[in-house]
N, C-alpha and C. Protein backbone atom coordinates (compact mmCIF):
# COMPACT_ATOMS: atom_id res chain seq x y z
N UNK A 1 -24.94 7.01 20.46
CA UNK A 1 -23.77 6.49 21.13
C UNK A 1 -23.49 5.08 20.62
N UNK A 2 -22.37 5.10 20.69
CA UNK A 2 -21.90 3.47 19.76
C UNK A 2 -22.02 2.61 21.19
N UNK A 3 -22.21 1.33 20.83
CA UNK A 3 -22.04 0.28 22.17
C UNK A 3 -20.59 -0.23 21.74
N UNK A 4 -19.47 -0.20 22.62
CA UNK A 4 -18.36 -0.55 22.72
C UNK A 4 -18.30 -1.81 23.80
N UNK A 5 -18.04 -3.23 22.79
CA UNK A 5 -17.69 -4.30 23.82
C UNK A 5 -16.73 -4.60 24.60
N UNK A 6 -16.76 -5.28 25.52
CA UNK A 6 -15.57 -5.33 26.23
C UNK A 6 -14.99 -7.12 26.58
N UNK A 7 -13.97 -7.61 26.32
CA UNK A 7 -13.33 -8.93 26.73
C UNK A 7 -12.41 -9.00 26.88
N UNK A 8 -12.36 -9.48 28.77
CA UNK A 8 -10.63 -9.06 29.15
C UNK A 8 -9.93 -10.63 28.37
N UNK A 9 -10.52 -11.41 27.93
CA UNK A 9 -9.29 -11.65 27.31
C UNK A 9 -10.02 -12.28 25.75
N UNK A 10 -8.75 -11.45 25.21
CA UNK A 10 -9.10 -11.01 23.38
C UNK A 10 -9.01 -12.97 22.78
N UNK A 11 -10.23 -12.76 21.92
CA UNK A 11 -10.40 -13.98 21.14
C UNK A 11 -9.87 -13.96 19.97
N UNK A 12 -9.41 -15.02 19.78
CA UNK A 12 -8.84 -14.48 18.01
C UNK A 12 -9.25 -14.42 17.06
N UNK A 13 -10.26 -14.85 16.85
CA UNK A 13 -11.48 -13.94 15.87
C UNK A 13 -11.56 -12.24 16.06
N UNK A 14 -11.58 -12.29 17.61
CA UNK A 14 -11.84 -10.43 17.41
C UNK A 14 -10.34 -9.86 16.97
N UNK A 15 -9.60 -10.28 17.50
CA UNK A 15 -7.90 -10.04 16.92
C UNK A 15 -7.83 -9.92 15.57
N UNK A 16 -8.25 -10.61 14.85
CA UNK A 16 -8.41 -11.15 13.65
C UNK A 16 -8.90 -10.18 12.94
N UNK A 17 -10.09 -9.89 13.15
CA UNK A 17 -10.88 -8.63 12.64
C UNK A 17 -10.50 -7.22 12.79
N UNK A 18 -10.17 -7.00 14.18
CA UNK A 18 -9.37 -5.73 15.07
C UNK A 18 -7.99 -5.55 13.77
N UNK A 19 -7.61 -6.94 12.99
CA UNK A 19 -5.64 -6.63 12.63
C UNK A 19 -6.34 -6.50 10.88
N UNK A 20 -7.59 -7.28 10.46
CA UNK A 20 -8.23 -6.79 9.39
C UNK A 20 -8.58 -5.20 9.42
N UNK A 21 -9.35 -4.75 9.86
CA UNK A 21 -9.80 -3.59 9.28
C UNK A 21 -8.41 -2.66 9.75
N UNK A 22 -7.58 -2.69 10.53
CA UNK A 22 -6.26 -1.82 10.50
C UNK A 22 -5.50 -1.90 9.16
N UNK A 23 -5.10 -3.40 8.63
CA UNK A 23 -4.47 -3.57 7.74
C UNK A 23 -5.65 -2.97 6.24
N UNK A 24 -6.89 -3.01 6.28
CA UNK A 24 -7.40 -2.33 5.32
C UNK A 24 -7.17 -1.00 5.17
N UNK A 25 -7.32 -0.49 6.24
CA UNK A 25 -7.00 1.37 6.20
C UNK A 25 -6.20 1.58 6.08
N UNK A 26 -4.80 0.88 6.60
CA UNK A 26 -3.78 1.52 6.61
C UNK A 26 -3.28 1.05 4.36
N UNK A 27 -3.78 0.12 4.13
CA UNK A 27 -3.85 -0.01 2.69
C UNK A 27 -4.65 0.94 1.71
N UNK A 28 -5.58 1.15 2.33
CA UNK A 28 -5.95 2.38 1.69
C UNK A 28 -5.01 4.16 1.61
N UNK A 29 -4.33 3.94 2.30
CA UNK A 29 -3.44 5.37 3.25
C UNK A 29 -2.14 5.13 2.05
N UNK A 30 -1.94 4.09 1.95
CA UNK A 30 -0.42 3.57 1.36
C UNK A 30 -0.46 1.99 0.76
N UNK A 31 -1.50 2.48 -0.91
CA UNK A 31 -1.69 1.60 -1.70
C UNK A 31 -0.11 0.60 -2.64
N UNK A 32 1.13 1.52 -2.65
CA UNK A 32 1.70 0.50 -3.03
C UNK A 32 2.79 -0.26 -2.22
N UNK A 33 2.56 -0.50 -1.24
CA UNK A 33 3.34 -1.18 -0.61
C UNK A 33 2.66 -2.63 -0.17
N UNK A 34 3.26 -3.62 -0.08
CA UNK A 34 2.57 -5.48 -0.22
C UNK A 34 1.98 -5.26 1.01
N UNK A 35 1.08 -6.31 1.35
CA UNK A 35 0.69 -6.70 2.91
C UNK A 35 1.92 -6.64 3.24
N UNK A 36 1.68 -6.55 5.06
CA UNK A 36 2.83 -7.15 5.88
C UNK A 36 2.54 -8.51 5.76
N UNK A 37 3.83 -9.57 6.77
CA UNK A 37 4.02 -10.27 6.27
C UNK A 37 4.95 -10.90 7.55
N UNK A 38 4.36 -12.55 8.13
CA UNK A 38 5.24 -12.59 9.41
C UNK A 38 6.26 -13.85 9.04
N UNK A 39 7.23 -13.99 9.49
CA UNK A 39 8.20 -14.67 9.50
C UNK A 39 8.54 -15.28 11.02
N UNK A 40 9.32 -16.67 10.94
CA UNK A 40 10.15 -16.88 11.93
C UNK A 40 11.21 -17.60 11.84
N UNK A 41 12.12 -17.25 13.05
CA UNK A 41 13.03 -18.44 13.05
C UNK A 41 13.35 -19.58 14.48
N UNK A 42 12.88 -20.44 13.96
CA UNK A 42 13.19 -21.38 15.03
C UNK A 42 14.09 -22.47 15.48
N UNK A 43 14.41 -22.43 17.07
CA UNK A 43 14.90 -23.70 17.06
C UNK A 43 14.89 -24.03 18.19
N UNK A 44 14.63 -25.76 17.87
CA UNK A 44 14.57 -27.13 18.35
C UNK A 44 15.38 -27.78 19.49
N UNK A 45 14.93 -28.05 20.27
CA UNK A 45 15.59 -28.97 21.21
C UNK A 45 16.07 -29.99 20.83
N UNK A 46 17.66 -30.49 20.82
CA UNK A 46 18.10 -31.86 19.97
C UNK A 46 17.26 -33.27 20.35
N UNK A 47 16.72 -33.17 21.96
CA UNK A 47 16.17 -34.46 21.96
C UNK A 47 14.97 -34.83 22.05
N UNK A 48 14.01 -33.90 22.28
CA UNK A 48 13.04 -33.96 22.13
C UNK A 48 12.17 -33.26 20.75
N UNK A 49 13.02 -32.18 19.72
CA UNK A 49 12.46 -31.65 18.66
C UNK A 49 11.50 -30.47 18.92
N UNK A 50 11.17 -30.08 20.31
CA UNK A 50 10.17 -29.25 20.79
C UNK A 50 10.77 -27.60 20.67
N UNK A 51 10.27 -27.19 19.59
CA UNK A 51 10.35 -25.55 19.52
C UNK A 51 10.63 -25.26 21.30
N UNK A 52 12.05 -24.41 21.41
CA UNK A 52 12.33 -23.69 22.29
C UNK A 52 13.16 -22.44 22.83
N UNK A 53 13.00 -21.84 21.44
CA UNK A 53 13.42 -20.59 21.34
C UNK A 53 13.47 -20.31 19.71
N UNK A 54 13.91 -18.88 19.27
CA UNK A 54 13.78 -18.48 17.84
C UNK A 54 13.46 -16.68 18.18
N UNK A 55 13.05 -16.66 16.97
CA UNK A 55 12.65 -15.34 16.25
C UNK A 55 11.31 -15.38 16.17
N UNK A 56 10.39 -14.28 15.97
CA UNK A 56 9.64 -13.75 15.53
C UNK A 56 9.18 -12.40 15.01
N UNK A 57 9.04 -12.39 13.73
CA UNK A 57 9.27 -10.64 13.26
C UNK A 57 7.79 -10.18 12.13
N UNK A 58 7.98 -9.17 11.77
CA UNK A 58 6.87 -8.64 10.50
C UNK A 58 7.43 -7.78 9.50
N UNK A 59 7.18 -7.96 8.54
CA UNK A 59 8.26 -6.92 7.57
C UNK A 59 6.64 -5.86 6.86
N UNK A 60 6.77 -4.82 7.14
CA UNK A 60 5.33 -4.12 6.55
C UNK A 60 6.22 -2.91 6.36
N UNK A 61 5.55 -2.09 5.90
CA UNK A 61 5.49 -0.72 5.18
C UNK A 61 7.64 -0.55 5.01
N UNK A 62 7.93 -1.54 4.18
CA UNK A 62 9.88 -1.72 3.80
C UNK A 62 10.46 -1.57 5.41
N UNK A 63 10.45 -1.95 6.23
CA UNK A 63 11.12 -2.68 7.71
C UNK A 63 10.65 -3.94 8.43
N UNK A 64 11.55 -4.30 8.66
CA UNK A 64 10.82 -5.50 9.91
C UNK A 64 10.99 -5.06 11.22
N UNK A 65 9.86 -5.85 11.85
CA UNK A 65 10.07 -5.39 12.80
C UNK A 65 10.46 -6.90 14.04
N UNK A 66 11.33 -7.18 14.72
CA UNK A 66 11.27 -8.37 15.70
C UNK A 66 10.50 -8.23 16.54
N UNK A 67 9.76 -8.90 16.06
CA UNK A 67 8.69 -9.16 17.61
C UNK A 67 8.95 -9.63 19.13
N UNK A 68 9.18 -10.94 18.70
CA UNK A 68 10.09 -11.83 19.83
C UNK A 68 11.57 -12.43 19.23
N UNK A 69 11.99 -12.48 20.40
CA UNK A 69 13.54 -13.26 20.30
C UNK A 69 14.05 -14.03 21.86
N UNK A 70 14.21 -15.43 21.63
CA UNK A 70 14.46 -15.75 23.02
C UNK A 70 15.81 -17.11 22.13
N UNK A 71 16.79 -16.94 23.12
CA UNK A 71 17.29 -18.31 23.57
C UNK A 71 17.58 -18.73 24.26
N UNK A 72 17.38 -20.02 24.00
CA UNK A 72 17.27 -20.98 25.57
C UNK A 72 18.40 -20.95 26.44
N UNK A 73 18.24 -21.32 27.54
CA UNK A 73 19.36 -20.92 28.42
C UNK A 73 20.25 -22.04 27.80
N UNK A 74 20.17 -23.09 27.27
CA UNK A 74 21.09 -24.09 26.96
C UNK A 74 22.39 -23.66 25.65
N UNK A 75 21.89 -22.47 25.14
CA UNK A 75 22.45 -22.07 24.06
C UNK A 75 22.71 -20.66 24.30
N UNK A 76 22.58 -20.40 25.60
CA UNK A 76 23.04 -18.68 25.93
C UNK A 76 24.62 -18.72 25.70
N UNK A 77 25.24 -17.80 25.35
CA UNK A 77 26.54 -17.83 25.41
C UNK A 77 27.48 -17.92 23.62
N UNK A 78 26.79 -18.64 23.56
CA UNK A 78 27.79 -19.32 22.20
C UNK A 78 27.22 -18.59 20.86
N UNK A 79 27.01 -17.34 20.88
CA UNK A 79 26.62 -17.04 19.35
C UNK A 79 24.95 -17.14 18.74
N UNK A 80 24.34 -17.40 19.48
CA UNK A 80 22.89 -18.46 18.60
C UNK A 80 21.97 -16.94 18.11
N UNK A 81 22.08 -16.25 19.55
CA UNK A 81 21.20 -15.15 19.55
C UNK A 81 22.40 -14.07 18.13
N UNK A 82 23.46 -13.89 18.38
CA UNK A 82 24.22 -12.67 17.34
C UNK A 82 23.41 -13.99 15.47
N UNK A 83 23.49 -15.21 15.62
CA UNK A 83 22.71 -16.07 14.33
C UNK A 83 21.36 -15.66 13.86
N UNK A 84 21.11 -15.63 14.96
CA UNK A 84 19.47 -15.31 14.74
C UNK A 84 19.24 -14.08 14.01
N UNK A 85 20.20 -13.15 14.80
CA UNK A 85 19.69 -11.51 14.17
C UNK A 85 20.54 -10.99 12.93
N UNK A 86 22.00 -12.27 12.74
CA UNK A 86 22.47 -12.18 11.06
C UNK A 86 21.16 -12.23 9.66
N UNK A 87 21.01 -13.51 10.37
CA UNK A 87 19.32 -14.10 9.79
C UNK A 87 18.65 -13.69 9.32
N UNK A 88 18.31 -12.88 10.19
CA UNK A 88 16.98 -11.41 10.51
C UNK A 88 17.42 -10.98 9.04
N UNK A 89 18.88 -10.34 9.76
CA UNK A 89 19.14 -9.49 8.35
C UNK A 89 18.73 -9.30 6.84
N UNK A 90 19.72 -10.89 6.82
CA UNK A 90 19.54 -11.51 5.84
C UNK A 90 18.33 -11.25 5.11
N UNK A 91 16.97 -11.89 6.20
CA UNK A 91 15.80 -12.31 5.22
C UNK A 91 15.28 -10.48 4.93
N UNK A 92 15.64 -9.72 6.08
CA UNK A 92 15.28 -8.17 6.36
C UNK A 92 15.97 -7.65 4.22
N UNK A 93 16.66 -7.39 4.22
CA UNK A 93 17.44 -7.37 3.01
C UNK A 93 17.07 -7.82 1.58
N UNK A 94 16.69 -9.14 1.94
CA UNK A 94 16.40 -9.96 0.88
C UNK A 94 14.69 -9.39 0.46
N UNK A 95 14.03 -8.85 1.47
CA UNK A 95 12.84 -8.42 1.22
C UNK A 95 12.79 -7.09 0.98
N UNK A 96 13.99 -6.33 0.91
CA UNK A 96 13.97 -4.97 0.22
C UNK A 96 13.82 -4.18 1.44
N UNK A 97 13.89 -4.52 2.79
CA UNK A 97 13.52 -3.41 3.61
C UNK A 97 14.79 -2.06 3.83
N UNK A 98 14.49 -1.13 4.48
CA UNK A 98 14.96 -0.24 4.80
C UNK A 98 15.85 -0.29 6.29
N UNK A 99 15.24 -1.00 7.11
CA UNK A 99 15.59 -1.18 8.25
C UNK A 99 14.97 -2.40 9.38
N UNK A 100 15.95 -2.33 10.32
CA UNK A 100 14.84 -3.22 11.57
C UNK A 100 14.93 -2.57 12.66
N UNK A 101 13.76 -2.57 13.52
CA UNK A 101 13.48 -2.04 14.65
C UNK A 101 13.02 -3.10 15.93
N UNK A 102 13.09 -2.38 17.01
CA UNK A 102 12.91 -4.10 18.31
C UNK A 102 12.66 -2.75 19.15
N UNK A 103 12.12 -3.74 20.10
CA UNK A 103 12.23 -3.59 21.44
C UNK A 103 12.61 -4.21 22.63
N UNK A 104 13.41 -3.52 23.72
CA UNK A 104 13.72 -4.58 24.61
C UNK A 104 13.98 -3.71 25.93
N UNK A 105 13.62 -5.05 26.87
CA UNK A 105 13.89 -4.11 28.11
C UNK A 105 15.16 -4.22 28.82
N UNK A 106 15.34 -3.38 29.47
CA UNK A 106 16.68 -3.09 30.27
C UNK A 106 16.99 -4.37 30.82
N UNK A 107 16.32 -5.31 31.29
CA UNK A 107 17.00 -6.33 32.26
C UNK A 107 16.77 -7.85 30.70
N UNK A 108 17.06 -7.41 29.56
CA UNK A 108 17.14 -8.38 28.77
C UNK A 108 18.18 -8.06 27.91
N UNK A 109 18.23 -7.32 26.78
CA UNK A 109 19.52 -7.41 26.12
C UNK A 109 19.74 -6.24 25.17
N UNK A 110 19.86 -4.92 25.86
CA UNK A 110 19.71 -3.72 24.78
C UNK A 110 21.79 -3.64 24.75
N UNK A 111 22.18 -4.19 25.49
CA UNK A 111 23.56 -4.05 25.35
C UNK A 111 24.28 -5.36 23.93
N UNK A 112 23.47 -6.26 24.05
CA UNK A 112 23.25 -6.98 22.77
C UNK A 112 23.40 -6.34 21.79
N UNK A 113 22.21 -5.94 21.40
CA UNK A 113 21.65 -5.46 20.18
C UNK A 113 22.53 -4.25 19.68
N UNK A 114 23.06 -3.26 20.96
CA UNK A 114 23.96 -2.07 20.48
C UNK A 114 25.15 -2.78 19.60
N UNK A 115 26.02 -3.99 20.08
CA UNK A 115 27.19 -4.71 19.70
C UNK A 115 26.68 -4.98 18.24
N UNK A 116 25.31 -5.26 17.89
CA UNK A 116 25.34 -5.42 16.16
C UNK A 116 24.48 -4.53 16.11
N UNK A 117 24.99 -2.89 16.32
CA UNK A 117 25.31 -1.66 15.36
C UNK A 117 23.92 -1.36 16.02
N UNK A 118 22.55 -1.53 16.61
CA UNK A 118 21.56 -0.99 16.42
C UNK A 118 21.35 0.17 18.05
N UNK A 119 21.03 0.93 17.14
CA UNK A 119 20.58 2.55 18.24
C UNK A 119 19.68 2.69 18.68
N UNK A 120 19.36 3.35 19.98
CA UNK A 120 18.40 3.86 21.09
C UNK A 120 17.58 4.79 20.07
N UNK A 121 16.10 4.78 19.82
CA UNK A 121 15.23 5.90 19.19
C UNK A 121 14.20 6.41 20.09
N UNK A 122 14.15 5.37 21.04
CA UNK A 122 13.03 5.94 22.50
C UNK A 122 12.98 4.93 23.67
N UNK A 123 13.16 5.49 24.93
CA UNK A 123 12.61 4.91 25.74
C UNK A 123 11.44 5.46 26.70
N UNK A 124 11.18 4.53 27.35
CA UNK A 124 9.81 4.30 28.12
C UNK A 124 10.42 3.84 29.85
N UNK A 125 10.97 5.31 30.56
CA UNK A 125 11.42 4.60 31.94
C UNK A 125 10.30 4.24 32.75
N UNK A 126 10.81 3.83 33.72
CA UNK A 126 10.04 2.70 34.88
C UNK A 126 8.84 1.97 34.26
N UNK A 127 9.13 1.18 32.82
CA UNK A 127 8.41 0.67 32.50
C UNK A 127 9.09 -0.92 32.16
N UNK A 128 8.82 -2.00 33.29
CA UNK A 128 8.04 -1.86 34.26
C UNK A 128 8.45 -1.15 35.84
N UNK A 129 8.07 -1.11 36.88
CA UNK A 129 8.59 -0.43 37.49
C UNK A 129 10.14 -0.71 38.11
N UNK A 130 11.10 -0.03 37.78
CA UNK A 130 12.47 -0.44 38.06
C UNK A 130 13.29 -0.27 36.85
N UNK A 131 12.86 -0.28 35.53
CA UNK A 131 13.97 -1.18 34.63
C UNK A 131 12.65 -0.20 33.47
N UNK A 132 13.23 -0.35 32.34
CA UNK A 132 12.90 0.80 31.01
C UNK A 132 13.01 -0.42 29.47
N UNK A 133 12.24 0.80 29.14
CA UNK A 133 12.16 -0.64 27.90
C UNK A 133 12.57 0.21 26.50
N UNK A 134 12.94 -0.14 25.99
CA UNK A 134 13.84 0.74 24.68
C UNK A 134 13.94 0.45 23.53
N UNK A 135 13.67 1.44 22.35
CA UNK A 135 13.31 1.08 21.26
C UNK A 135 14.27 1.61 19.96
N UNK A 136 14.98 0.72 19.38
CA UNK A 136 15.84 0.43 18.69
C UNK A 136 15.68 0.34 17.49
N UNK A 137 16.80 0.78 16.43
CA UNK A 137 16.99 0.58 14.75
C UNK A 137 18.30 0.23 14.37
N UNK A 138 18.02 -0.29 13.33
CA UNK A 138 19.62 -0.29 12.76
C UNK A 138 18.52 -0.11 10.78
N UNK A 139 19.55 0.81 10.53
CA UNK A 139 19.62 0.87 9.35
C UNK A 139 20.22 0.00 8.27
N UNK A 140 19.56 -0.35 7.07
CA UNK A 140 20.44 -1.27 6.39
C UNK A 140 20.53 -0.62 4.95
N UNK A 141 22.02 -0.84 4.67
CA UNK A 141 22.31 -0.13 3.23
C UNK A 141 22.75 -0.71 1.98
């Protein structure tokens, strides 16, 4: 019997190792495609300079994927978030991918994301309980 450890909360060394030996196998499975590869985009509070909202994504096996996306309530409204995910594109494109995929939940912004072109591929209802979380593509050509 194997001894399986347990730590409710993950160190990043074990993270580290846990995202090593995935990224080895899965390189072995599908030798010509690059590492993944993380990106972001951020931005700054004008007066203090303090990261407070942006992007965060991974581009692996030709897609990215957005990880996170937040903007600040000070910049809700005016475009920043439809910037961000031109962006995306952009760098999505420029790296040869095929597509981007997200996730998001019902009480955040899947009505967003439909307005620049991207489609429902699965959801996950009463997750969390009340509200569904939904998983999205847009193809790029």
């Amino acid at each position: 019997m194997v001894e399986i450890g347990y730590e409710a909360v993950l160190q990043p060394d074990s993270e580290a190792a846990i995202g090593a030996a995935l990224i080895a196998f899965n390189r072995a499975q599908v030798p010509d495609f690059p590492a993944p590869r993380t990106l972001g985009l951020t931005l700054r509070h004008p007066e203090t300079g303090v990261i407070d909202g942006g992007m965060t994504a991974r581009i692996s096996f030709n897609w990215m994927f957005i990880e996170m996306l937040i903007v600040p309530e000070r910049l809700r409204g005016q475009g920043v978030g439809t910037q961000l995910m031109a962006q995306a594109e952009v760098l999505a494109r420029e790296a040869g991918c095929a597509g981007i995929w997200l996730d998001t939940f019902s009480f955040q912004a899947p009505d967003f994301y439909a307005k620049l072109g991207y489609a429902v591929f699965g959801e996950i209802t009463q997750y969390p309980p009340g509200a569904s979380r939904f998983f999205l593509q847009k193809l790029l050509s």
